[in-house]
N, C-alpha and C. Protein backbone atom coordinates (compact mmCIF):
# COMPACT_ATOMS: atom_id res chain seq x y z
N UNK A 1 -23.34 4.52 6.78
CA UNK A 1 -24.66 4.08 6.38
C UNK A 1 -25.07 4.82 5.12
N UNK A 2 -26.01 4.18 4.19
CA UNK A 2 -26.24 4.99 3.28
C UNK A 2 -28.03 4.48 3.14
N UNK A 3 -28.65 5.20 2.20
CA UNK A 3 -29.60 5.20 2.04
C UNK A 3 -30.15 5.19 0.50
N UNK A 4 -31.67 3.97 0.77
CA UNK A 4 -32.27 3.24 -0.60
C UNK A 4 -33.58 3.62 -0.83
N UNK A 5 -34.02 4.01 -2.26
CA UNK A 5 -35.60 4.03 -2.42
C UNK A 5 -35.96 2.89 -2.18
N UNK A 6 -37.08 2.31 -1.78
CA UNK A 6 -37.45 1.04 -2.00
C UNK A 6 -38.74 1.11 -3.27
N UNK A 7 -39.23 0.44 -3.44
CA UNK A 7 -40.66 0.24 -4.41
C UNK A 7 -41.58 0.91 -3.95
N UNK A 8 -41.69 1.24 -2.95
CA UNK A 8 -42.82 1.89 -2.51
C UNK A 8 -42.40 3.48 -2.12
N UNK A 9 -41.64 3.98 -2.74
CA UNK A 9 -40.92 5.31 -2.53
C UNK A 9 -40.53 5.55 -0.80
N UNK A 10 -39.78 5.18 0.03
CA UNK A 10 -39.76 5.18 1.18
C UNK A 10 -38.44 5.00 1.09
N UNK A 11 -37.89 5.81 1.89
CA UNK A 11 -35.61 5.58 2.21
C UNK A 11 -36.13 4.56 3.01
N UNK A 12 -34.96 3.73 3.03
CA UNK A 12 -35.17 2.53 3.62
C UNK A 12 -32.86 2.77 3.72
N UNK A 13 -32.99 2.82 5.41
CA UNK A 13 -31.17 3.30 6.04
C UNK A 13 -30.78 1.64 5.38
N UNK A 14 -29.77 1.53 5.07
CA UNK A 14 -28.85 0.58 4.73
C UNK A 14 -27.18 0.54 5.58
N UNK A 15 -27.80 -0.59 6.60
CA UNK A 15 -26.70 -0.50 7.73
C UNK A 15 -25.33 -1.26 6.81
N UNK A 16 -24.28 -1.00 6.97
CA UNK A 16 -23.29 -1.08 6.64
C UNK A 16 -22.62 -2.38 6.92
N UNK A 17 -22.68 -3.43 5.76
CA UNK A 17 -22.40 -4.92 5.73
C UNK A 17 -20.80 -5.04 6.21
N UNK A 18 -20.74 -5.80 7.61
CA UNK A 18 -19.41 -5.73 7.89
C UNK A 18 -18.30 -6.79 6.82
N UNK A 19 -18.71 -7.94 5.66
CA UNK A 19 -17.90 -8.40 4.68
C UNK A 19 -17.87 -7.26 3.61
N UNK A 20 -18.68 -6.38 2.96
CA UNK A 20 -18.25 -5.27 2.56
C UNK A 20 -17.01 -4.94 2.93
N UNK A 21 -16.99 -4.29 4.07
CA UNK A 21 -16.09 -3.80 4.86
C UNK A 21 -14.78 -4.05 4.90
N UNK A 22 -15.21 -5.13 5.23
CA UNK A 22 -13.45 -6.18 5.30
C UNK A 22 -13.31 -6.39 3.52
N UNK A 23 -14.03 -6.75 2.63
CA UNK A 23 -13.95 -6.83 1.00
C UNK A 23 -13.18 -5.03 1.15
N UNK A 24 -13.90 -4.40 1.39
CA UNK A 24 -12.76 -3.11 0.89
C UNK A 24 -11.73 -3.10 1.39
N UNK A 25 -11.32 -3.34 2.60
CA UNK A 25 -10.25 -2.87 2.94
C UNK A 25 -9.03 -4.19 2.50
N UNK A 26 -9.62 -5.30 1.93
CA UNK A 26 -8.51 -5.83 1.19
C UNK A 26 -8.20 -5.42 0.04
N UNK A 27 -9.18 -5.07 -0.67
CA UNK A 27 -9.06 -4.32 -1.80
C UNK A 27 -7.97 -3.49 -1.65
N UNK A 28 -8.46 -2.13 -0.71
CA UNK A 28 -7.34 -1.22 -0.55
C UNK A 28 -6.08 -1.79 -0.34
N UNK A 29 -5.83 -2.89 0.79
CA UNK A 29 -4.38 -3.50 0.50
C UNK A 29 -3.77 -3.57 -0.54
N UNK A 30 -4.99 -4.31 -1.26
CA UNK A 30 -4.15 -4.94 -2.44
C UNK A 30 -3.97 -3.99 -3.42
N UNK A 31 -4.61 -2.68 -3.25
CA UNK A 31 -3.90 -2.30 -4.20
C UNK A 31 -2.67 -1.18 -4.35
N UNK A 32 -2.46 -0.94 -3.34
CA UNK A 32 -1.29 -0.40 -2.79
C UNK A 32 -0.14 -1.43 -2.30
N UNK A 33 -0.82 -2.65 -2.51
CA UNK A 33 0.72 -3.52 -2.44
C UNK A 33 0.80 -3.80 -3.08
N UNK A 34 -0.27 -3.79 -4.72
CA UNK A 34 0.36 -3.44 -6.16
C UNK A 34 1.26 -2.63 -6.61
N UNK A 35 1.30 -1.19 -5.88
CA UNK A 35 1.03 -0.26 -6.50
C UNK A 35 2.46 0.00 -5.87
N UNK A 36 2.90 -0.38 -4.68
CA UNK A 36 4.09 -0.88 -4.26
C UNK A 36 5.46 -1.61 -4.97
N UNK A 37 4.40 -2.56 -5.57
CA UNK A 37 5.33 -3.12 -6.38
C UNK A 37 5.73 -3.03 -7.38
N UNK A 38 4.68 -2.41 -8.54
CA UNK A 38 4.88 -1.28 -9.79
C UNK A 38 6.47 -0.38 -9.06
N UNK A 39 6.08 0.46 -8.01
CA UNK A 39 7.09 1.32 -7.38
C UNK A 39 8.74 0.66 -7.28
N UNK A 40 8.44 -0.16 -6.57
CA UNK A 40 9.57 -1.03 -5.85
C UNK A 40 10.68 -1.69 -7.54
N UNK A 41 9.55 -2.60 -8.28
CA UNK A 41 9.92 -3.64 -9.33
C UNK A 41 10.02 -2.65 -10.88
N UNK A 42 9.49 -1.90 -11.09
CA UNK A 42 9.55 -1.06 -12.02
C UNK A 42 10.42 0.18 -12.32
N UNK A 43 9.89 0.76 -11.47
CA UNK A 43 10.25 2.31 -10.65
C UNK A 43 12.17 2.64 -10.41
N UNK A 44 12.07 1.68 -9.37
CA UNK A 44 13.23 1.85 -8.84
C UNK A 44 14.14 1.02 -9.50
N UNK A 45 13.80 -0.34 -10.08
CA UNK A 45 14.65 -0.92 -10.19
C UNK A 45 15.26 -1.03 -12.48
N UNK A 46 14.19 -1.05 -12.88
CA UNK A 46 13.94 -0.67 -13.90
C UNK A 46 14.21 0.95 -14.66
N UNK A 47 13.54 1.92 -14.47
CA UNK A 47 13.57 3.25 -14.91
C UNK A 47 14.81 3.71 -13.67
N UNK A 48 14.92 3.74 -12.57
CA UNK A 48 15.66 4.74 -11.59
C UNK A 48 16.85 3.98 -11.58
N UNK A 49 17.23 3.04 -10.89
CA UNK A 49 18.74 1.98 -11.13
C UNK A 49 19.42 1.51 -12.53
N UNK A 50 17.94 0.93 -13.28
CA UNK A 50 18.72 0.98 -14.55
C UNK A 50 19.17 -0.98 -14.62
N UNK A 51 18.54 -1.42 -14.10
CA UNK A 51 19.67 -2.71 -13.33
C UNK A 51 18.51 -3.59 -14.13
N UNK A 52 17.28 -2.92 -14.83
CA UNK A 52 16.60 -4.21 -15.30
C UNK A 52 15.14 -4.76 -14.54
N UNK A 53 14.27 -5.70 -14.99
CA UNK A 53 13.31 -5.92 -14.22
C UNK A 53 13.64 -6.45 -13.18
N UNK A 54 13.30 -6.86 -11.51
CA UNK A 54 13.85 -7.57 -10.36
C UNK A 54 12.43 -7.65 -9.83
N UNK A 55 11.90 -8.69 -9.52
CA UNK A 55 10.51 -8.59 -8.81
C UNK A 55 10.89 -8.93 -7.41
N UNK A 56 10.70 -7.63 -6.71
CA UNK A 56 11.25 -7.16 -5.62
C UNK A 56 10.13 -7.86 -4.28
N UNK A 57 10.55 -7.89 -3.52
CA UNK A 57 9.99 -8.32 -2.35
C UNK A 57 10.10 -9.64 -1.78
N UNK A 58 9.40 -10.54 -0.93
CA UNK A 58 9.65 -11.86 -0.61
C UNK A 58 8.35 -12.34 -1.06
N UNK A 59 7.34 -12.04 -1.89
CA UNK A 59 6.71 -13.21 -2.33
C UNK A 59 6.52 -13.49 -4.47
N UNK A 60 6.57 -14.18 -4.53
CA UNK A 60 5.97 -13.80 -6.16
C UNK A 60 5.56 -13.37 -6.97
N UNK A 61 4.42 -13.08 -6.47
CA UNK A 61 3.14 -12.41 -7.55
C UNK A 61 3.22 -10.77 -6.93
N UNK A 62 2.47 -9.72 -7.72
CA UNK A 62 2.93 -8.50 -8.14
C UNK A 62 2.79 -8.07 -6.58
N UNK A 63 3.14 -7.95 -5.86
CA UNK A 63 2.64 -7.23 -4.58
C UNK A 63 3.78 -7.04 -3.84
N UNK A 64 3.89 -6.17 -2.62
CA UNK A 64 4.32 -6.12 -1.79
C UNK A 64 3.78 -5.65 -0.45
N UNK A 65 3.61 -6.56 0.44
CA UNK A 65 2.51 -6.26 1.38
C UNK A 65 2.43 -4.66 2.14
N UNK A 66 3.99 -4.87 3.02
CA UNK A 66 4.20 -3.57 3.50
C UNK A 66 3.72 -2.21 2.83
N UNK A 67 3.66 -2.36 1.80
CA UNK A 67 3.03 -0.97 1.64
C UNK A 67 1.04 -1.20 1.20
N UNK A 68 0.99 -2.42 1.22
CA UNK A 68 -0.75 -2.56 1.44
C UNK A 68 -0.80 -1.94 3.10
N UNK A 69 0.24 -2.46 4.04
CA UNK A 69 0.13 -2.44 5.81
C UNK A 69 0.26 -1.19 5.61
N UNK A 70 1.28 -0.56 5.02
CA UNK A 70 1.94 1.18 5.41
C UNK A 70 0.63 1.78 4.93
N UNK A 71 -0.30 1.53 3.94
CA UNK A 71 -1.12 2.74 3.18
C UNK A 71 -2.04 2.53 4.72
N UNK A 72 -2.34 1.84 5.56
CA UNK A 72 -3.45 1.99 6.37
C UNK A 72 -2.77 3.20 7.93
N UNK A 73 -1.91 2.34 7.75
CA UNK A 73 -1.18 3.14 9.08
C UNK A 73 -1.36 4.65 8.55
N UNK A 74 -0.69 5.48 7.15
CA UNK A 74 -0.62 6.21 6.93
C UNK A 74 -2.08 6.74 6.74
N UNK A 75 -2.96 5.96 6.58
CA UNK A 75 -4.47 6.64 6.18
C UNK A 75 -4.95 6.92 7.49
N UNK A 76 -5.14 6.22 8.85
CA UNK A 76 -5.33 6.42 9.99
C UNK A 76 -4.64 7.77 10.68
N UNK A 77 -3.20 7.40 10.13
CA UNK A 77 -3.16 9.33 10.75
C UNK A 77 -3.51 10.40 9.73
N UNK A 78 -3.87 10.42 8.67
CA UNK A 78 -4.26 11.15 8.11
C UNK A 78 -5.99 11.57 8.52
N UNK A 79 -6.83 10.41 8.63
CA UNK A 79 -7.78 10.74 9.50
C UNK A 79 -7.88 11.39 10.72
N UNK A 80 -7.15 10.66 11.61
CA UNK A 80 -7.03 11.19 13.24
C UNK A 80 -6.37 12.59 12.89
N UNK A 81 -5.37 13.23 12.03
CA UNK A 81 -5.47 14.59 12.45
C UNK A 81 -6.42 15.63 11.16
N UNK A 82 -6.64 14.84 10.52
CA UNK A 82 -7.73 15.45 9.29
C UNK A 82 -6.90 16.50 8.24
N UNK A 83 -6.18 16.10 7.93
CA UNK A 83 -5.29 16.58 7.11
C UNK A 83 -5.80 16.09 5.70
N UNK A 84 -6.04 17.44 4.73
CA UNK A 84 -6.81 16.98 3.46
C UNK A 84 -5.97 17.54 2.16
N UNK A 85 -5.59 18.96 2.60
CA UNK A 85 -4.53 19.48 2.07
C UNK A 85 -3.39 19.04 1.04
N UNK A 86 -3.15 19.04 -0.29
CA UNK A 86 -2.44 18.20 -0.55
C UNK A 86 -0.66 18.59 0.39
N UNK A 87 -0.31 19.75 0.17
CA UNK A 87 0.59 20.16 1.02
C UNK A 87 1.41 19.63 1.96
N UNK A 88 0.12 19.50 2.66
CA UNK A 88 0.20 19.49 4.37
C UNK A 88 0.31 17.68 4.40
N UNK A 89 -0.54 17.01 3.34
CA UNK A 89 -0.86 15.54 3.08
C UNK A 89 1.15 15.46 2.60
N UNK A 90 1.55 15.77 1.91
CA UNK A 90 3.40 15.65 1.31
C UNK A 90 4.15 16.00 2.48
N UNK A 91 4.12 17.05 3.24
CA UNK A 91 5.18 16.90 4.50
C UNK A 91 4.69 16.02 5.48
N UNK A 92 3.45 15.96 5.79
CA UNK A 92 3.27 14.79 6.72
C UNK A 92 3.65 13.66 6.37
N UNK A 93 3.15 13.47 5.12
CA UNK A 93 3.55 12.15 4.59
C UNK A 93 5.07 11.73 4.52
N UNK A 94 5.93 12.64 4.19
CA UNK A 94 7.16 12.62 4.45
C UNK A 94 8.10 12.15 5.36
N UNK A 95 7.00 13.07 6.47
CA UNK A 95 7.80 12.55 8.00
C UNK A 95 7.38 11.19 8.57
N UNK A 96 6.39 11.15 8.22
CA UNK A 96 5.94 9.70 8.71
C UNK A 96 6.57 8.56 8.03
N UNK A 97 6.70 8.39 6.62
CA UNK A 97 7.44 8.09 5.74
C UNK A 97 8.75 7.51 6.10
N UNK A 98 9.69 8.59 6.38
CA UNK A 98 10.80 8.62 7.25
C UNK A 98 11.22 8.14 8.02
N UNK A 99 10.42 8.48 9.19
CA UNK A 99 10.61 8.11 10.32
C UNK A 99 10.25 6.04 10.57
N UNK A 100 9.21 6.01 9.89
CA UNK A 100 8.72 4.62 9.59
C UNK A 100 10.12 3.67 8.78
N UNK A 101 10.91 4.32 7.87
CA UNK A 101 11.85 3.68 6.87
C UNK A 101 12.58 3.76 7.49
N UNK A 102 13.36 4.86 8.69
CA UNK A 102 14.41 4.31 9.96
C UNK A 102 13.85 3.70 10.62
N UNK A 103 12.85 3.40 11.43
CA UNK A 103 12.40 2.29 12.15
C UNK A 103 12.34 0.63 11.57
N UNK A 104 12.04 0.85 10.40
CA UNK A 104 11.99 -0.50 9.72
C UNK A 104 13.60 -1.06 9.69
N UNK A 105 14.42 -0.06 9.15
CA UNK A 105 15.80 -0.44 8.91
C UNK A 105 16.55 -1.08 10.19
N UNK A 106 16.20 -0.91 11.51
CA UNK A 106 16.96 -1.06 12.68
C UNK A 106 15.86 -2.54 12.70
N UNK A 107 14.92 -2.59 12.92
CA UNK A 107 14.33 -4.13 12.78
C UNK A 107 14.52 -4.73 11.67
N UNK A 108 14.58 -4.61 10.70
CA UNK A 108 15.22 -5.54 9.72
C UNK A 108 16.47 -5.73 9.89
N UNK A 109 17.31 -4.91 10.09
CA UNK A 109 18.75 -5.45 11.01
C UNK A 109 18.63 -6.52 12.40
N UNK A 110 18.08 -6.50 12.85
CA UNK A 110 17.71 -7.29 14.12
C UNK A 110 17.79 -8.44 13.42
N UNK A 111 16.26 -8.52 12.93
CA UNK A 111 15.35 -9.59 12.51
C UNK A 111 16.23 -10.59 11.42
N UNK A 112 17.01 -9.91 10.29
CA UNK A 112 17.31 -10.46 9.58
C UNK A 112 19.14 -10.62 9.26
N UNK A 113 19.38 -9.86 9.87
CA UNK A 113 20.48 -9.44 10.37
C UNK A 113 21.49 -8.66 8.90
N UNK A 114 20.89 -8.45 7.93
CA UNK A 114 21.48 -7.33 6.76
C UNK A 114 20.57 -6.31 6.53
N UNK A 115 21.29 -5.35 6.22
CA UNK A 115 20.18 -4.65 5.43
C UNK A 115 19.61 -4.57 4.56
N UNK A 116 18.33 -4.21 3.78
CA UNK A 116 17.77 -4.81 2.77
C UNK A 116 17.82 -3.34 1.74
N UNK A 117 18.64 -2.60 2.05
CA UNK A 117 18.66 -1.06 1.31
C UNK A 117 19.84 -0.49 2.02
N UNK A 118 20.53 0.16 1.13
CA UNK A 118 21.60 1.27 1.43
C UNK A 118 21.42 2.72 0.76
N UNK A 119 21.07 3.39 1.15
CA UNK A 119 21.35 4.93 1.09
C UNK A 119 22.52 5.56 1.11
N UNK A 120 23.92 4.96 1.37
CA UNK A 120 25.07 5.87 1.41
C UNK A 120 25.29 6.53 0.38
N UNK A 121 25.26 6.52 -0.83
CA UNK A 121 25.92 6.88 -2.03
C UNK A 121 24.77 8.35 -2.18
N UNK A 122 23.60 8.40 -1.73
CA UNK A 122 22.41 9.85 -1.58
C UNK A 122 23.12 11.06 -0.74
N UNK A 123 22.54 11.84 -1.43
CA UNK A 123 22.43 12.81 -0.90
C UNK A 123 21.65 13.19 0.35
N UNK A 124 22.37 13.77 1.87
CA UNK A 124 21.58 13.67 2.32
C UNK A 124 21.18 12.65 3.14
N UNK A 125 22.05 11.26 3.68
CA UNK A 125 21.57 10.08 3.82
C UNK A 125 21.80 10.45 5.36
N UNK A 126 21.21 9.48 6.70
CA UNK A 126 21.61 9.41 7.21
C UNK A 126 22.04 7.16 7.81
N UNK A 127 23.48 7.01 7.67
CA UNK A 127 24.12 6.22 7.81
C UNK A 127 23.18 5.08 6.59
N UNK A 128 23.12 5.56 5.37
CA UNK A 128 22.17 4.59 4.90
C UNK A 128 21.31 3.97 4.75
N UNK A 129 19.95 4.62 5.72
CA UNK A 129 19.13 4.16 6.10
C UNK A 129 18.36 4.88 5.83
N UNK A 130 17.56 6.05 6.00
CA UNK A 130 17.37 6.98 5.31
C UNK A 130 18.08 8.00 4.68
N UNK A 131 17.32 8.62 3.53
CA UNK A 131 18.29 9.64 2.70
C UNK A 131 16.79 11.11 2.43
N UNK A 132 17.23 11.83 1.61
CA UNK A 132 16.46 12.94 1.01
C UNK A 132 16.05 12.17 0.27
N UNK A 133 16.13 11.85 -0.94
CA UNK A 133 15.48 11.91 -2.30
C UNK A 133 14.33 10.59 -2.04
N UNK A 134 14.85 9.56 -1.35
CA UNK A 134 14.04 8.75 -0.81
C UNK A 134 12.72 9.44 -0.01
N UNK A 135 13.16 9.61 0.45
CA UNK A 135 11.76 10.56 1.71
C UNK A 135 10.73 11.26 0.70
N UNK A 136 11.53 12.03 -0.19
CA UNK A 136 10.96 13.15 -0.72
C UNK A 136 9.78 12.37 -1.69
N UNK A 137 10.44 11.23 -2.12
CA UNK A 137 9.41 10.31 -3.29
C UNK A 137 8.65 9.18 -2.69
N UNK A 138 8.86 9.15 -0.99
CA UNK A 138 7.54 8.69 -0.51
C UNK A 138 6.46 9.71 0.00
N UNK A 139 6.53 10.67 0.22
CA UNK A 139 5.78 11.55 0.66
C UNK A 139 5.24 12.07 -0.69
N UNK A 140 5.85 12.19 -2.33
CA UNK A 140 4.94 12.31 -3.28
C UNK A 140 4.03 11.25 -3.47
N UNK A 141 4.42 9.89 -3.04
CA UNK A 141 3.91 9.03 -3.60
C UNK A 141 2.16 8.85 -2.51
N UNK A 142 2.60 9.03 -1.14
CA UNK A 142 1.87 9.40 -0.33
C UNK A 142 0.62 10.47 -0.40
N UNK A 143 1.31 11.72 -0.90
CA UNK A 143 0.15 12.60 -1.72
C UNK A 143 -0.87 12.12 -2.63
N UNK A 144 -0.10 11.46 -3.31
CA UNK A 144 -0.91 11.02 -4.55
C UNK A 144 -1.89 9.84 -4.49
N UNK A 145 -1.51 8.74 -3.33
CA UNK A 145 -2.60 7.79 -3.00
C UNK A 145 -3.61 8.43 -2.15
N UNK A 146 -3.30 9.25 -1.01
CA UNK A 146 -4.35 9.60 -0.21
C UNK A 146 -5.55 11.21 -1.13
N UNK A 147 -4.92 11.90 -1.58
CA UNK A 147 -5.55 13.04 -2.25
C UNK A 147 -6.13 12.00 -4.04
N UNK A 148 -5.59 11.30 -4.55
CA UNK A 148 -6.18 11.32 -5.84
C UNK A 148 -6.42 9.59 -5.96
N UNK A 149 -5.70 8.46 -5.83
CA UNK A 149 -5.90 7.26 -5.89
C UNK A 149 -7.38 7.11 -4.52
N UNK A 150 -7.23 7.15 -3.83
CA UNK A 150 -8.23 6.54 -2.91
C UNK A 150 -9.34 7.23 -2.82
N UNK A 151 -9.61 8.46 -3.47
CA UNK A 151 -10.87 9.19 -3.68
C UNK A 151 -11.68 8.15 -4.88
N UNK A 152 -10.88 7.96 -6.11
CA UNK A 152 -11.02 6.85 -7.12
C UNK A 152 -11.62 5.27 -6.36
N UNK A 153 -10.38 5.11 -5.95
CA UNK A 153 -10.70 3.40 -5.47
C UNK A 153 -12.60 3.27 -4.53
N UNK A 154 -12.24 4.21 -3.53
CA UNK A 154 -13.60 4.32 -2.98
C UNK A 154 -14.91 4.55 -3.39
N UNK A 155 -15.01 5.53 -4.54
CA UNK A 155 -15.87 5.91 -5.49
C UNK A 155 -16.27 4.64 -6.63
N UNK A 156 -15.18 3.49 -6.32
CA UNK A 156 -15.23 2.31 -7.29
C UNK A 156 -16.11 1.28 -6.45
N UNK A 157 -15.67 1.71 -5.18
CA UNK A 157 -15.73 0.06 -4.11
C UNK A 157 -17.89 0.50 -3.78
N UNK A 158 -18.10 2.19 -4.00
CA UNK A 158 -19.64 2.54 -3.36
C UNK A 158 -20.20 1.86 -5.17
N UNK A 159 -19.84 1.79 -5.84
CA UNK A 159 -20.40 2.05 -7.03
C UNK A 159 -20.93 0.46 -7.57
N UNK A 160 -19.69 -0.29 -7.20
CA UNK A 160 -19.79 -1.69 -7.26
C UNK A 160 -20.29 -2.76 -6.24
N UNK A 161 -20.89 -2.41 -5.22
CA UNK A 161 -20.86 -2.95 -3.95
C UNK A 161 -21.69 -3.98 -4.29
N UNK A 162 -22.74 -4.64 -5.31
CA UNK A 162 -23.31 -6.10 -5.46
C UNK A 162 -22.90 -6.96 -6.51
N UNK A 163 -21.50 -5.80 -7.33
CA UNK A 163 -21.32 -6.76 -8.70
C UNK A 163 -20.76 -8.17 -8.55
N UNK A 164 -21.19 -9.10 -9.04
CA UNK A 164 -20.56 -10.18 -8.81
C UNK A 164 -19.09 -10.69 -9.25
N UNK A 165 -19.08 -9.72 -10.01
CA UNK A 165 -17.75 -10.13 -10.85
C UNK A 165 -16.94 -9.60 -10.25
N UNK A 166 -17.13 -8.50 -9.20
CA UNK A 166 -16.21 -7.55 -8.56
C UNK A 166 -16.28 -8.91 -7.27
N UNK A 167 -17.02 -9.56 -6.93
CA UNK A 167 -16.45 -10.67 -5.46
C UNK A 167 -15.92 -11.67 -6.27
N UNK A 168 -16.12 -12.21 -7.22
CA UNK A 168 -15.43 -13.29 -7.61
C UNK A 168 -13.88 -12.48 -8.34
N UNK A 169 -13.53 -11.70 -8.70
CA UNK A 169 -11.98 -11.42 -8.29
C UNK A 169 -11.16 -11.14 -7.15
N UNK A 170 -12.25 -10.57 -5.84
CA UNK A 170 -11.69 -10.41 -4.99
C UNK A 170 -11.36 -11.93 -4.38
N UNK A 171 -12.21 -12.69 -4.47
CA UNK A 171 -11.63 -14.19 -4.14
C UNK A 171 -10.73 -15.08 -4.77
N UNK A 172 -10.63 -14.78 -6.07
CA UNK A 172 -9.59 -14.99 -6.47
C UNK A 172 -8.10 -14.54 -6.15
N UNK A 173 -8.31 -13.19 -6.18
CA UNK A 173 -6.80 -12.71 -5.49
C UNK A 173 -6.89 -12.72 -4.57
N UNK A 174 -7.98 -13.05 -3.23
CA UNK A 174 -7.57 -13.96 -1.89
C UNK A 174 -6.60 -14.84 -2.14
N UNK A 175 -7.08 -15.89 -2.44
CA UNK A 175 -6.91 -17.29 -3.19
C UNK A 175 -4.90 -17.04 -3.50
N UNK A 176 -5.13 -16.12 -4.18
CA UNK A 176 -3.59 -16.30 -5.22
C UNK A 176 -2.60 -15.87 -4.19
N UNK A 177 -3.15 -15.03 -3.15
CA UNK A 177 -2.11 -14.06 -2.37
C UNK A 177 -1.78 -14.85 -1.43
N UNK A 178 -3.38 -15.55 -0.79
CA UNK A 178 -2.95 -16.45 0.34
C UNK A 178 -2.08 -18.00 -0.12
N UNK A 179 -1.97 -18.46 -1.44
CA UNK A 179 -1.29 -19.47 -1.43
C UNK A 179 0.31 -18.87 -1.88
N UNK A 180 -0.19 -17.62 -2.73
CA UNK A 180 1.79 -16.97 -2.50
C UNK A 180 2.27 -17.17 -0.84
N UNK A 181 1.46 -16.26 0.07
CA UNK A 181 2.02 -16.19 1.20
C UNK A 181 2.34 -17.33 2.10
N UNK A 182 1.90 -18.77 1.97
CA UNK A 182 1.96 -19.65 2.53
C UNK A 182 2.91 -20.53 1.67
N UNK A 183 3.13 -20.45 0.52
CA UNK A 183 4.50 -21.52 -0.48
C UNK A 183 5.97 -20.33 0.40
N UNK A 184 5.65 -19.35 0.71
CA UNK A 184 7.12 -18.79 1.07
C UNK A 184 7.44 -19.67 2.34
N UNK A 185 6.79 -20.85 2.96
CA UNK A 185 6.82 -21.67 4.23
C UNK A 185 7.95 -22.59 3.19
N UNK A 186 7.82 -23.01 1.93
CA UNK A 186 8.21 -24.18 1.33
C UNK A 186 9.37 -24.10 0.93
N UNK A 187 9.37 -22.70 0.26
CA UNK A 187 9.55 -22.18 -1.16
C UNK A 187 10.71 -21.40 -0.56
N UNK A 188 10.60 -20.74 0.16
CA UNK A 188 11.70 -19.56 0.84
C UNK A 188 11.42 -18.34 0.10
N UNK A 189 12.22 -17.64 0.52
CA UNK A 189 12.02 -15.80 0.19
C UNK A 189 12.16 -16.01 -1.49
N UNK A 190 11.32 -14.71 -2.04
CA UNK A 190 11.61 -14.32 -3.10
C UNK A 190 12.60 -12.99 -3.20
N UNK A 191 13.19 -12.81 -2.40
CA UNK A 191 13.53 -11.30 -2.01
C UNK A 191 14.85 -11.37 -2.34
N UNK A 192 15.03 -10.44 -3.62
CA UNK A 192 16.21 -9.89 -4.36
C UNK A 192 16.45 -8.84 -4.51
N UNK A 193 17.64 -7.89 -4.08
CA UNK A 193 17.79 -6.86 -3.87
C UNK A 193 16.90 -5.66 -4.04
């Protein structure tokens, strides 16, 4: 809740609009499944592989969801044990990290029946599925959204909360994400190595 002068000098509590609410926390998706995909399409595949641009994931446009889904999971335990620390925010983040990227790897084997990443050639790997250097650069990357990106984003989302121009993009990239995610019914995967 936060609180308003009104005209007549009087706080007047301002209960907390539950489309707000849901408007931020797509926000936050979206921008960590940007910010994902900068990582994923740029990062790795561009500057670290060397192999060129690849717009990585299964849908089109710049995103990749899983890590819009992973930044919440990871923000929830960062709440529930209150870990603020940047430190303490990098090894946790690490392990969770980890442990989440072997779990994913054994269901994406299931589900899809290849793997969508190999780690053998790392240092450090175990059976290709996870490795060190991997871990180590989600748990920086982890530091850096929960200690310095989302102090930002939030400080954006209290600041802007009636601009109009700030809802008419968020409906727009509704709009763009939800008809990416529904042409992959037509269209099939975009998902290249």
């Amino acid at each position: 809740m936060r609180t308003k002068v009104n005209d007549y000098n009087l706080r007047v509590v301002i209960q907390p609009n539950y489309l707000d609410t849901l408007r931020n926390y797509f926000e936050n998706f979206l921008v960590y499944a940007v910010l994902g995909w900068i990582y994923e399409s740029i990062w790795c595949c561009m500057i670290y592989h060397k192999r060129g641009f690849i717009n990585r994931g299964f849908l089109f446009g710049p995103w990749l969801p899983i890590y819009g889904i992973g930044f919440f999971i990871i923000l929830g335990i960062f709440k529930f044990l209150k870990v603020k620390k940047p430190l303490g925010v990098f090894i946790i983040g690490t392990l969770v990290a980890t442990i989440a990227e072997l779990s994913a790897s054994y269901i994406i084997d299931m589900v899809v029946g290849t793997p969508m990443w190999d780690y053998k050639g790392y240092f450090m790997n175990f059976d290709g599925r996870i490795a060190l250097e991997p871990s180590m650069m989600f748990g920086v990357m982890i530091c850096i959204a929960i200690c310095l990106i989302q102090p930002v984003v939030v400080r954006f989302q209290e600041k802007t909360r009636e601009n109009n121009l700030r809802r008419t993009c968020d409906i727009l990239a509704a709009g763009l994400f939800a008809i990416d995610l529904l042409s992959r019914i037509w269209l099939g995967s975009n998902c290249v190595g």
